[in-house]
C-alpha atoms as a PDB file:
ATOM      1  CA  UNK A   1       0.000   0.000   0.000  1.00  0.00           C
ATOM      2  CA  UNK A   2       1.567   3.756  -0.635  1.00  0.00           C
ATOM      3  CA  UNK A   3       1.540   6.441   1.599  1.00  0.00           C
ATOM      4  CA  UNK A   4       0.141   9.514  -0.401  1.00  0.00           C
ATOM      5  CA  UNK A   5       2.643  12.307   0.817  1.00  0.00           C
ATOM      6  CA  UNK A   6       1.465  14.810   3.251  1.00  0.00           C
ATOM      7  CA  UNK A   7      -0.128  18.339   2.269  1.00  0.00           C
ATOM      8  CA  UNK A   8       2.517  20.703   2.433  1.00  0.00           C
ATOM      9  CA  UNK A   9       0.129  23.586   3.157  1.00  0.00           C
ATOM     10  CA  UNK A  10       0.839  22.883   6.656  1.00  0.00           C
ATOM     11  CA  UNK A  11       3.134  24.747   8.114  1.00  0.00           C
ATOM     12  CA  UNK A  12       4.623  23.708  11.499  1.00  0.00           C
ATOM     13  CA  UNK A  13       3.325  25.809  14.511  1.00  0.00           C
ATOM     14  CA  UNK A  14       5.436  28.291  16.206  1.00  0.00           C
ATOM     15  CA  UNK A  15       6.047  28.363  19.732  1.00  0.00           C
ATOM     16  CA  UNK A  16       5.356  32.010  20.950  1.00  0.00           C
ATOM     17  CA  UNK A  17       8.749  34.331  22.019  1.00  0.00           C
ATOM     18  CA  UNK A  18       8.759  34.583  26.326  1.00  0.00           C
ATOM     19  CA  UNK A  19       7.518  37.901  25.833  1.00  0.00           C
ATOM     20  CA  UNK A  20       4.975  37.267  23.596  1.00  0.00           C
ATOM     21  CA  UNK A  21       3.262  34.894  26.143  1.00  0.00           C
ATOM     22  CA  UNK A  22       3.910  37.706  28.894  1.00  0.00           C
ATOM     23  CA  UNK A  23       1.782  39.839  27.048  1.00  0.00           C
ATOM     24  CA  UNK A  24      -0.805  37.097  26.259  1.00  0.00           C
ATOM     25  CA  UNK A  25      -1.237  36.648  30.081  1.00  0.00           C
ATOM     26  CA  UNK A  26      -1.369  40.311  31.071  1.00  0.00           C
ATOM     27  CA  UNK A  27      -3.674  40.691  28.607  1.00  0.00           C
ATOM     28  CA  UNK A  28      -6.136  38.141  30.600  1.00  0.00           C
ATOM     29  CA  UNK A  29      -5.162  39.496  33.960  1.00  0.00           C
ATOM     30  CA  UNK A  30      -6.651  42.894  32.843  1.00  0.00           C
ATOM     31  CA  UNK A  31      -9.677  41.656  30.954  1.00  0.00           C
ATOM     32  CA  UNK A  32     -10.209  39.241  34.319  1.00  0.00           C
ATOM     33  CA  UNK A  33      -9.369  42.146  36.784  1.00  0.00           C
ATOM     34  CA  UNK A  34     -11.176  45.101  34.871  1.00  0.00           C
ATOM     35  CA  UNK A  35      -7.997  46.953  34.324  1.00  0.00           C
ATOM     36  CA  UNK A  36      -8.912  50.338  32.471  1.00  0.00           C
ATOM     37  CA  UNK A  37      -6.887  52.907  30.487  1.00  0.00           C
ATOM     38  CA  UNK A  38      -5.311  54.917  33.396  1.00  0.00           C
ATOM     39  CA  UNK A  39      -4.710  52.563  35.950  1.00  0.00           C
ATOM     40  CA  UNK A  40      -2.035  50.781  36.748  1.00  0.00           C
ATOM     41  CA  UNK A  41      -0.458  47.611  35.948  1.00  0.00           C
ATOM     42  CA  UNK A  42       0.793  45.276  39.024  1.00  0.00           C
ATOM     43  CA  UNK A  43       4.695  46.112  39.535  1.00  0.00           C
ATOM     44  CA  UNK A  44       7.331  44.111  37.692  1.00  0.00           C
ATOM     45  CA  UNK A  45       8.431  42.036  40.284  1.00  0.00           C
ATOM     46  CA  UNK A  46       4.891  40.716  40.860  1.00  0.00           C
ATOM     47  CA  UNK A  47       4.492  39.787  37.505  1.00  0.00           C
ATOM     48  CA  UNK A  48       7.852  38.309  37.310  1.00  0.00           C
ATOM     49  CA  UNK A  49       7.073  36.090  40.313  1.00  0.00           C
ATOM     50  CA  UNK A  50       3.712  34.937  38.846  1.00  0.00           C
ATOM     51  CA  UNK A  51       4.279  34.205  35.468  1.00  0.00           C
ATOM     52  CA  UNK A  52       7.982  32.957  36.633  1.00  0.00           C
ATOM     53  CA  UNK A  53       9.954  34.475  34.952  1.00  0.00           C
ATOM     54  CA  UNK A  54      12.406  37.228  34.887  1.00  0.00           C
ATOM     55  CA  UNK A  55      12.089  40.960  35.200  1.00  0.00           C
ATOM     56  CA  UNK A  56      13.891  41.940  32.023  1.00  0.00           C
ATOM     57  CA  UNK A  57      11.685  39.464  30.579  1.00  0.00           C
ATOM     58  CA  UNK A  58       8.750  41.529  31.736  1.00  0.00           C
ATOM     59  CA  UNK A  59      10.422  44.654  31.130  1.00  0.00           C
ATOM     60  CA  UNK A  60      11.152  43.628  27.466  1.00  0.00           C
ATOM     61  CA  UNK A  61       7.860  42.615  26.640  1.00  0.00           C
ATOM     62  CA  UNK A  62       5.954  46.095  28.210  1.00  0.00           C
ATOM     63  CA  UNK A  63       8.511  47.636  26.029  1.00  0.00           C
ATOM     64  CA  UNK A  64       6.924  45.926  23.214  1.00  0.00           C
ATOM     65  CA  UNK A  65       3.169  47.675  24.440  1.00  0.00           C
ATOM     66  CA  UNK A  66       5.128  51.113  25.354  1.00  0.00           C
ATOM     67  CA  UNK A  67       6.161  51.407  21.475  1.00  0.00           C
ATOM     68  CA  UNK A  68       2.710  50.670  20.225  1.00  0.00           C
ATOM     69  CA  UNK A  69       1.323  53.207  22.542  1.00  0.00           C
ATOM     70  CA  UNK A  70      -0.588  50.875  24.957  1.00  0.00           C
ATOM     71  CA  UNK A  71       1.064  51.226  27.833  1.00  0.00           C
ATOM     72  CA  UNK A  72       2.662  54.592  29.538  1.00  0.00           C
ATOM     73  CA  UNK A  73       6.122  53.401  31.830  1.00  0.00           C
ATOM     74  CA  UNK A  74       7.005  56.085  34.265  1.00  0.00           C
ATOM     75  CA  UNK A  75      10.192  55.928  35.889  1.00  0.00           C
ATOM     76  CA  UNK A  76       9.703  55.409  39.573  1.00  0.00           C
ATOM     77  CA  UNK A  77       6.411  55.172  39.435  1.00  0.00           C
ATOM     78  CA  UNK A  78       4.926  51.625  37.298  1.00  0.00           C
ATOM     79  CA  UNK A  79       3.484  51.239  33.764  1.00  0.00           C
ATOM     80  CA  UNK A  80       0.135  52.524  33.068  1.00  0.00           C
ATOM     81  CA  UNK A  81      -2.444  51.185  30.600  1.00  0.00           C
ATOM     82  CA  UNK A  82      -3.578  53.790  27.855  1.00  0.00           C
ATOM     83  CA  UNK A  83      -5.601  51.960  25.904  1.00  0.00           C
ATOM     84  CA  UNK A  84      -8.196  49.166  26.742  1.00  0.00           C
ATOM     85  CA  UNK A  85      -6.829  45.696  25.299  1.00  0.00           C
ATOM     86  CA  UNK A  86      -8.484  42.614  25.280  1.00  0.00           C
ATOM     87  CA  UNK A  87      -7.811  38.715  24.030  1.00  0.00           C
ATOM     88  CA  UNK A  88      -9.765  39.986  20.780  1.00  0.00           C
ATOM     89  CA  UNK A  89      -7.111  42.969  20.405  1.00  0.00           C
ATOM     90  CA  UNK A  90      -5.137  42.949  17.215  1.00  0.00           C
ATOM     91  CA  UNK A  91      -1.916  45.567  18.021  1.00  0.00           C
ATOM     92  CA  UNK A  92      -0.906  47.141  14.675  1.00  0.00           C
ATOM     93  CA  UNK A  93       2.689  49.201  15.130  1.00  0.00           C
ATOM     94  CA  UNK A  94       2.668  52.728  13.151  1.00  0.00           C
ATOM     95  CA  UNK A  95       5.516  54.250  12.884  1.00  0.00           C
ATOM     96  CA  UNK A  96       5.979  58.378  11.712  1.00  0.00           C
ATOM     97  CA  UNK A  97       9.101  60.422  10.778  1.00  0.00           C
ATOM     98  CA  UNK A  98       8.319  63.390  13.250  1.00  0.00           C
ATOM     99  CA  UNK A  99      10.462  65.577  10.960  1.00  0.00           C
ATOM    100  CA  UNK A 100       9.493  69.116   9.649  1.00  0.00           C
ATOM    101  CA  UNK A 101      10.094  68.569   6.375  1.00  0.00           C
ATOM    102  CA  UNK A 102       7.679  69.525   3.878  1.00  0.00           C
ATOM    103  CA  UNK A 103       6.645  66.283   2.027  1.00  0.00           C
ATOM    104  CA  UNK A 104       6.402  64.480   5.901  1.00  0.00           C
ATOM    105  CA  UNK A 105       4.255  67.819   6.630  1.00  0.00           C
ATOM    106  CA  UNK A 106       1.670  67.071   3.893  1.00  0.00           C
ATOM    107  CA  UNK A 107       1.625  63.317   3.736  1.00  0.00           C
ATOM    108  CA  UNK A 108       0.395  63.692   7.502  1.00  0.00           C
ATOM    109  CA  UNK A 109      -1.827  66.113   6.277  1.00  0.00           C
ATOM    110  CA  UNK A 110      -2.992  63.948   3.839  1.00  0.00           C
ATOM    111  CA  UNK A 111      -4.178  61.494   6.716  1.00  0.00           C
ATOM    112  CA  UNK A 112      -5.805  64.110   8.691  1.00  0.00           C
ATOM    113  CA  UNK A 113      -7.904  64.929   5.843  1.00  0.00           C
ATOM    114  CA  UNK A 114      -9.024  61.652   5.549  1.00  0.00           C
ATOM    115  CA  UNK A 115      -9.538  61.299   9.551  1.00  0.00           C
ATOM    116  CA  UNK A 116     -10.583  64.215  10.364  1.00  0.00           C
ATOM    117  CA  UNK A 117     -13.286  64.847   7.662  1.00  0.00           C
ATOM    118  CA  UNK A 118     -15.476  61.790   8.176  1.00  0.00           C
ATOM    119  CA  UNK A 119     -14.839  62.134  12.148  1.00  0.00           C
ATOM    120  CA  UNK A 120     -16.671  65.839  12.076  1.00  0.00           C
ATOM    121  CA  UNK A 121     -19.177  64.072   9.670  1.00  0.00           C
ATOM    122  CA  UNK A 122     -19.710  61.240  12.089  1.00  0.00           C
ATOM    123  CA  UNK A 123     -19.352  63.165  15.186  1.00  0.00           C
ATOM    124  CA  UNK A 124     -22.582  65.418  13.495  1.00  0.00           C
ATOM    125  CA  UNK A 125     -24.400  62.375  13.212  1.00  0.00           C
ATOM    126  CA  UNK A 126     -23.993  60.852  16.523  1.00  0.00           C
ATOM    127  CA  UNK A 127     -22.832  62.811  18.864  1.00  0.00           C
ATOM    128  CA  UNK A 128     -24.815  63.389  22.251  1.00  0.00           C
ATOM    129  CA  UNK A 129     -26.001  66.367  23.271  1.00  0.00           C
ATOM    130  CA  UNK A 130     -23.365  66.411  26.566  1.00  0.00           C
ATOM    131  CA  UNK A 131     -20.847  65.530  24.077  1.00  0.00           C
ATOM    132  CA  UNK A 132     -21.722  68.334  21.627  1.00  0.00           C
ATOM    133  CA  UNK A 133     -21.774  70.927  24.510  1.00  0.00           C
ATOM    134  CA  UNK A 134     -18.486  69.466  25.294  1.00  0.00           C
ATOM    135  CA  UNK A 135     -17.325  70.439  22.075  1.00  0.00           C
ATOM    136  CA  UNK A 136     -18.989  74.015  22.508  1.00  0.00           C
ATOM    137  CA  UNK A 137     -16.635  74.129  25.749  1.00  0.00           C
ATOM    138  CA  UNK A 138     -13.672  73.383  24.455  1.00  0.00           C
ATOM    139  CA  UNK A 139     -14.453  75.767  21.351  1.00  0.00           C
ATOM    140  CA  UNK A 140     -14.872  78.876  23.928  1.00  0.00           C
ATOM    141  CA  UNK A 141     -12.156  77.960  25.355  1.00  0.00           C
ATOM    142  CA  UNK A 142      -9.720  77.853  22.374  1.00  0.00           C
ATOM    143  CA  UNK A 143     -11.154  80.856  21.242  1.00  0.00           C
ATOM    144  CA  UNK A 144     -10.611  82.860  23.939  1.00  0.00           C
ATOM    145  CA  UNK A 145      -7.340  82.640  24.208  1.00  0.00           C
ATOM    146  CA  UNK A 146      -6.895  83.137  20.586  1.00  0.00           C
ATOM    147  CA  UNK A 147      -8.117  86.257  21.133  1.00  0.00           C
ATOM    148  CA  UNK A 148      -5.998  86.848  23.929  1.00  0.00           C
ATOM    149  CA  UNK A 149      -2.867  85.568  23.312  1.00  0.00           C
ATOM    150  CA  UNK A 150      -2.613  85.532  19.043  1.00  0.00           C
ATOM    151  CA  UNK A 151      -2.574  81.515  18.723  1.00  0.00           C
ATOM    152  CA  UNK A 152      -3.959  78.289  21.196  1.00  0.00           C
ATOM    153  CA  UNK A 153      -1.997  75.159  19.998  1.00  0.00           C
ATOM    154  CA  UNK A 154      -2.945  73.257  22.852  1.00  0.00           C
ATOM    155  CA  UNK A 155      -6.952  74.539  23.212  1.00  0.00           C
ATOM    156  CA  UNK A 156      -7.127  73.825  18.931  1.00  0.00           C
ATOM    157  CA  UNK A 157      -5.753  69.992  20.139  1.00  0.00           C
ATOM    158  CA  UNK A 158      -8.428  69.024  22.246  1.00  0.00           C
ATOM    159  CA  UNK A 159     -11.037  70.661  20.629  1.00  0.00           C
ATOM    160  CA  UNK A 160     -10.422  68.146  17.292  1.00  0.00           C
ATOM    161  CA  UNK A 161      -9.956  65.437  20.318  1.00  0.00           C
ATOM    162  CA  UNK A 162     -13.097  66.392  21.835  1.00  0.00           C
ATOM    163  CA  UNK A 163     -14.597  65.955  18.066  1.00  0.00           C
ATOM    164  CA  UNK A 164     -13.003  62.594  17.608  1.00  0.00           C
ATOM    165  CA  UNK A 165     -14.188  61.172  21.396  1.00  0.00           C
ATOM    166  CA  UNK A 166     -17.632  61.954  20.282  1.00  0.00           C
ATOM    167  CA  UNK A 167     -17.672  59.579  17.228  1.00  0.00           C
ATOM    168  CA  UNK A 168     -17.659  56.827  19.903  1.00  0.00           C
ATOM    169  CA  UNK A 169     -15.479  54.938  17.743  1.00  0.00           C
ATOM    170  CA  UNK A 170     -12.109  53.745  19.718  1.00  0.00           C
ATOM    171  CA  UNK A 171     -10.289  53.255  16.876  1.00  0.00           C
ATOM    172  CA  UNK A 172     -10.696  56.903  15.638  1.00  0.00           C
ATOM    173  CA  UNK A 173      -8.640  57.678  19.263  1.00  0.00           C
ATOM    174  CA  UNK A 174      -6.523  54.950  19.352  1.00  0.00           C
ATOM    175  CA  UNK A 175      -5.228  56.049  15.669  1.00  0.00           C
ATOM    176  CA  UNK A 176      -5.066  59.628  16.589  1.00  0.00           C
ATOM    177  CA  UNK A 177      -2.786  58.494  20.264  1.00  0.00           C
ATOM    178  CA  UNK A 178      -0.262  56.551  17.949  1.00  0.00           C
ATOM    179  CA  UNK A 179       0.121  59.444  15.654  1.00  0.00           C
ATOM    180  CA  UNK A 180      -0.319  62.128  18.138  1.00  0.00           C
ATOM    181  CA  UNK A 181       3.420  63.663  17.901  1.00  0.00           C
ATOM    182  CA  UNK A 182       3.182  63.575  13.934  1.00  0.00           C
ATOM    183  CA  UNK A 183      -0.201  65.236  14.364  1.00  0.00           C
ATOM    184  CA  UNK A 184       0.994  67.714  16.906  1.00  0.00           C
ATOM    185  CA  UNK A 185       3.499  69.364  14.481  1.00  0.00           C
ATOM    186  CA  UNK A 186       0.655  71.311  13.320  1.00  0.00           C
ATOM    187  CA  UNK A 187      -0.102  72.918  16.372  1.00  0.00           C
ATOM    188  CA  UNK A 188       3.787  73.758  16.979  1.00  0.00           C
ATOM    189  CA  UNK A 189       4.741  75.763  13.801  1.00  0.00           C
ATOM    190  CA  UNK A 190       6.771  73.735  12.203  1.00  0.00           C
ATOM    191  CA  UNK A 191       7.476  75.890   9.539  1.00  0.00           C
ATOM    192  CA  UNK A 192       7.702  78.899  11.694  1.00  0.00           C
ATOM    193  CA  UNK A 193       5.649  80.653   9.820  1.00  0.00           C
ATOM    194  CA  UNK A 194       3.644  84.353  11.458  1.00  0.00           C
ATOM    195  CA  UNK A 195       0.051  83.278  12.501  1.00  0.00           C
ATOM    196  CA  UNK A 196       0.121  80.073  10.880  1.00  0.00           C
ATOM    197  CA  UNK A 197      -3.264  78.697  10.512  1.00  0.00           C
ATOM    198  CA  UNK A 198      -4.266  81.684  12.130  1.00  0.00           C
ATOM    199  CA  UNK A 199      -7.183  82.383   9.201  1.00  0.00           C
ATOM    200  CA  UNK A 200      -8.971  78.442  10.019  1.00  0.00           C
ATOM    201  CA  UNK A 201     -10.106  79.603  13.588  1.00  0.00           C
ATOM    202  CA  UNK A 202     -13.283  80.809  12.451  1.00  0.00           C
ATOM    203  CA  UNK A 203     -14.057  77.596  10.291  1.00  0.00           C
ATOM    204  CA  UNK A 204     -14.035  75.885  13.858  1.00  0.00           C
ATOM    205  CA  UNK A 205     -17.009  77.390  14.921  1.00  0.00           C
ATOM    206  CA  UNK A 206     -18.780  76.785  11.311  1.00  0.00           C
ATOM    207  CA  UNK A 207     -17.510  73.550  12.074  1.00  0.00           C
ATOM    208  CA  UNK A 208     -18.998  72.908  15.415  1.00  0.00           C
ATOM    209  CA  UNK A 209     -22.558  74.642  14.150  1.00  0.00           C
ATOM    210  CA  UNK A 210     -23.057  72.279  11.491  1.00  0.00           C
ATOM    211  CA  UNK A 211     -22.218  69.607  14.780  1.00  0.00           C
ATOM    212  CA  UNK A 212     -25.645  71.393  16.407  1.00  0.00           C
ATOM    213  CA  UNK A 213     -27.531  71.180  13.574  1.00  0.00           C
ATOM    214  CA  UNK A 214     -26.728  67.323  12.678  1.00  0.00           C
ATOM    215  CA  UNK A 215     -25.330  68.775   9.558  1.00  0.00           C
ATOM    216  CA  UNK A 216     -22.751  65.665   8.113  1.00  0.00           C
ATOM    217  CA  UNK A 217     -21.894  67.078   4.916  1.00  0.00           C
ATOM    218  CA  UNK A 218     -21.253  70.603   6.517  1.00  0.00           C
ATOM    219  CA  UNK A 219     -19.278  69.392   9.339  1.00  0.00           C
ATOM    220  CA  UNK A 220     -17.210  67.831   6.898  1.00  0.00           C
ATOM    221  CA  UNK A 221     -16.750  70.612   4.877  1.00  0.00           C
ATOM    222  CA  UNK A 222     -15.649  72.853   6.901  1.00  0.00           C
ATOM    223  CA  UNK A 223     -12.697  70.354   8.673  1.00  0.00           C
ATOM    224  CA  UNK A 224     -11.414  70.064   5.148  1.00  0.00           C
ATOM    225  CA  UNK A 225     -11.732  73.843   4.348  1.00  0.00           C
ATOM    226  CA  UNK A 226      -9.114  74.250   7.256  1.00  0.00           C
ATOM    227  CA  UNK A 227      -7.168  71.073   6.141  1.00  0.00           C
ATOM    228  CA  UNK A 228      -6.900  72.748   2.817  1.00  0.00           C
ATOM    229  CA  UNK A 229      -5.815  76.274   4.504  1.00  0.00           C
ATOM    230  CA  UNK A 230      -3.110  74.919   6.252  1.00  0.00           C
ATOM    231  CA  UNK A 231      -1.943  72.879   2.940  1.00  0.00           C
ATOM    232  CA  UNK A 232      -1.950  76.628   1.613  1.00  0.00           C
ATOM    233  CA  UNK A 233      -0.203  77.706   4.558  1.00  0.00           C
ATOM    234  CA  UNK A 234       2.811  74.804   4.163  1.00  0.00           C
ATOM    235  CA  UNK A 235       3.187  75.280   0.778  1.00  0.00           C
ATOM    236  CA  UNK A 236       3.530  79.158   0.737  1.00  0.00           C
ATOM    237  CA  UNK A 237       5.896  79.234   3.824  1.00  0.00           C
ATOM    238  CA  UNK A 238       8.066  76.372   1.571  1.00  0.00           C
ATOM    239  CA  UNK A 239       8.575  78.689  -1.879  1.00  0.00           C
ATOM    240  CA  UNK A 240       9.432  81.737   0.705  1.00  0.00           C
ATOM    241  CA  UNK A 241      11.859  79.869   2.510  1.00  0.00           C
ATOM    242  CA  UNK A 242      13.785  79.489  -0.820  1.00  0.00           C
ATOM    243  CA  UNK A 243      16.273  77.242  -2.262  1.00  0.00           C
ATOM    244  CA  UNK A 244      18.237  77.415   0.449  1.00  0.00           C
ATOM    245  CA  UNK A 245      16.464  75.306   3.304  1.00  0.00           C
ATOM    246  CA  UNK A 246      15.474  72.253   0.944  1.00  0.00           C
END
């Protein structure tokens, strides 16, 4: 009798890395003890002494979480969840050039667009009405110390997060958390331009009106009006700077 060979789209199975399965059980200890972004994890040496092994095996492996922006480790004080994870959780790494350059300037841009667009346009459609006067607040608040102080980098950051929060979709935050330093160049003036992105303030409020109204298409609009300003605003600060800074 012959032995018909073997399939060979089997593959054999891997063993998972020691730090792999550290994760794996963490992850259960927090879906078991209700562990929630902002709360801390039990110290190394506990975990070291329950899972049994050692600490820079630990270490190594919240390492792992720190660079995909799921956990926070604070010297001298522990490591801190930031995001919820589960045994479901799939943990995709992004990683940005944080450079000014022009081109990394508006291929970021080019993902806000898309983000931030259909978040304003989902954020119109389901946003609560606490949320939405949440918004409001954090719109006032920006605002007035526009006014008074010629520019609000931080106050214009959480009034998109605010906006974002309010689609009730995690993965809306957890994308804009991993590519929150990219992101923040905006709000920093990379280009060091004189009131850069100064002229998109009042699109904010347009913005958040259309919000009110459960305007989609309006909300929408006016986030990419001020995506398209501060493309403007790039690009002219770029030909001024001349030959010289490319």
């Amino acid at each position: 009798m012959s032995l018909r060979p073997r399939s060979s789209s089997l593959l054999p199975v891997r063993t998972p890395t020691r730090d792999e399965a550290v994760l794996v059980a963490v992850t259960e200890h927090v879906e078991r003890t209700g562990i929630k972004p902002g709360d801390r994890l039990p110290p190394e040496r506990e975990l070291a002494e329950q899972l049994q092994v050692s600490r820079s095996t630990i270490r190594e492996a919240l390492k792992r979480w720190e660079g995909l922006g799921i956990v926070e480790m604070r010297k001298g004080s522990g490591t801190y969840l930031r995001v919820a994870v589960s045994t479901a959780s799939i943990h995709m790494p992004l990683t940005i050039d944080r450079a000014s350059d022009v081109d990394t300037l508006l291929h970021t841009l080019e993902v806000r667009r898309a983000l931030e667009g259909e978040a304003a346009a989902i954020c119109a459609r389901r946003a609560t009405p606490v949320q939405v006067a949440e918004i409001g607040r954090r719109l006032d608040i920006m605002e007035a110390h526009h006014l008074k102080y010629g520019d609000a980098p931080e106050q214009d950051w959480e009034f998109h997060q605010s906006i974002f929060r309010a689609t009730e979709n995690p993965i809306f935050e957890q994308i804009l958390a991993s590519m929150r330093d990219a992101f923040h160049r905006f709000w920093e003036n990379p280009l060091d331009m004189p009131d850069f992105a100064g002229r998109t303030f009042p699109y904010h409020r347009v913005m958040y009106d259309a919000i009110v109204r459960r305007d989609p298409d309006g909300a929408r609009d006016a986030a990419l009006t001020i995506i398209d300003m501060v493309d403007e605003d790039i690009r002219n600060a770029d030909r001024n700077r001349g030959p010289d800074h490319d």
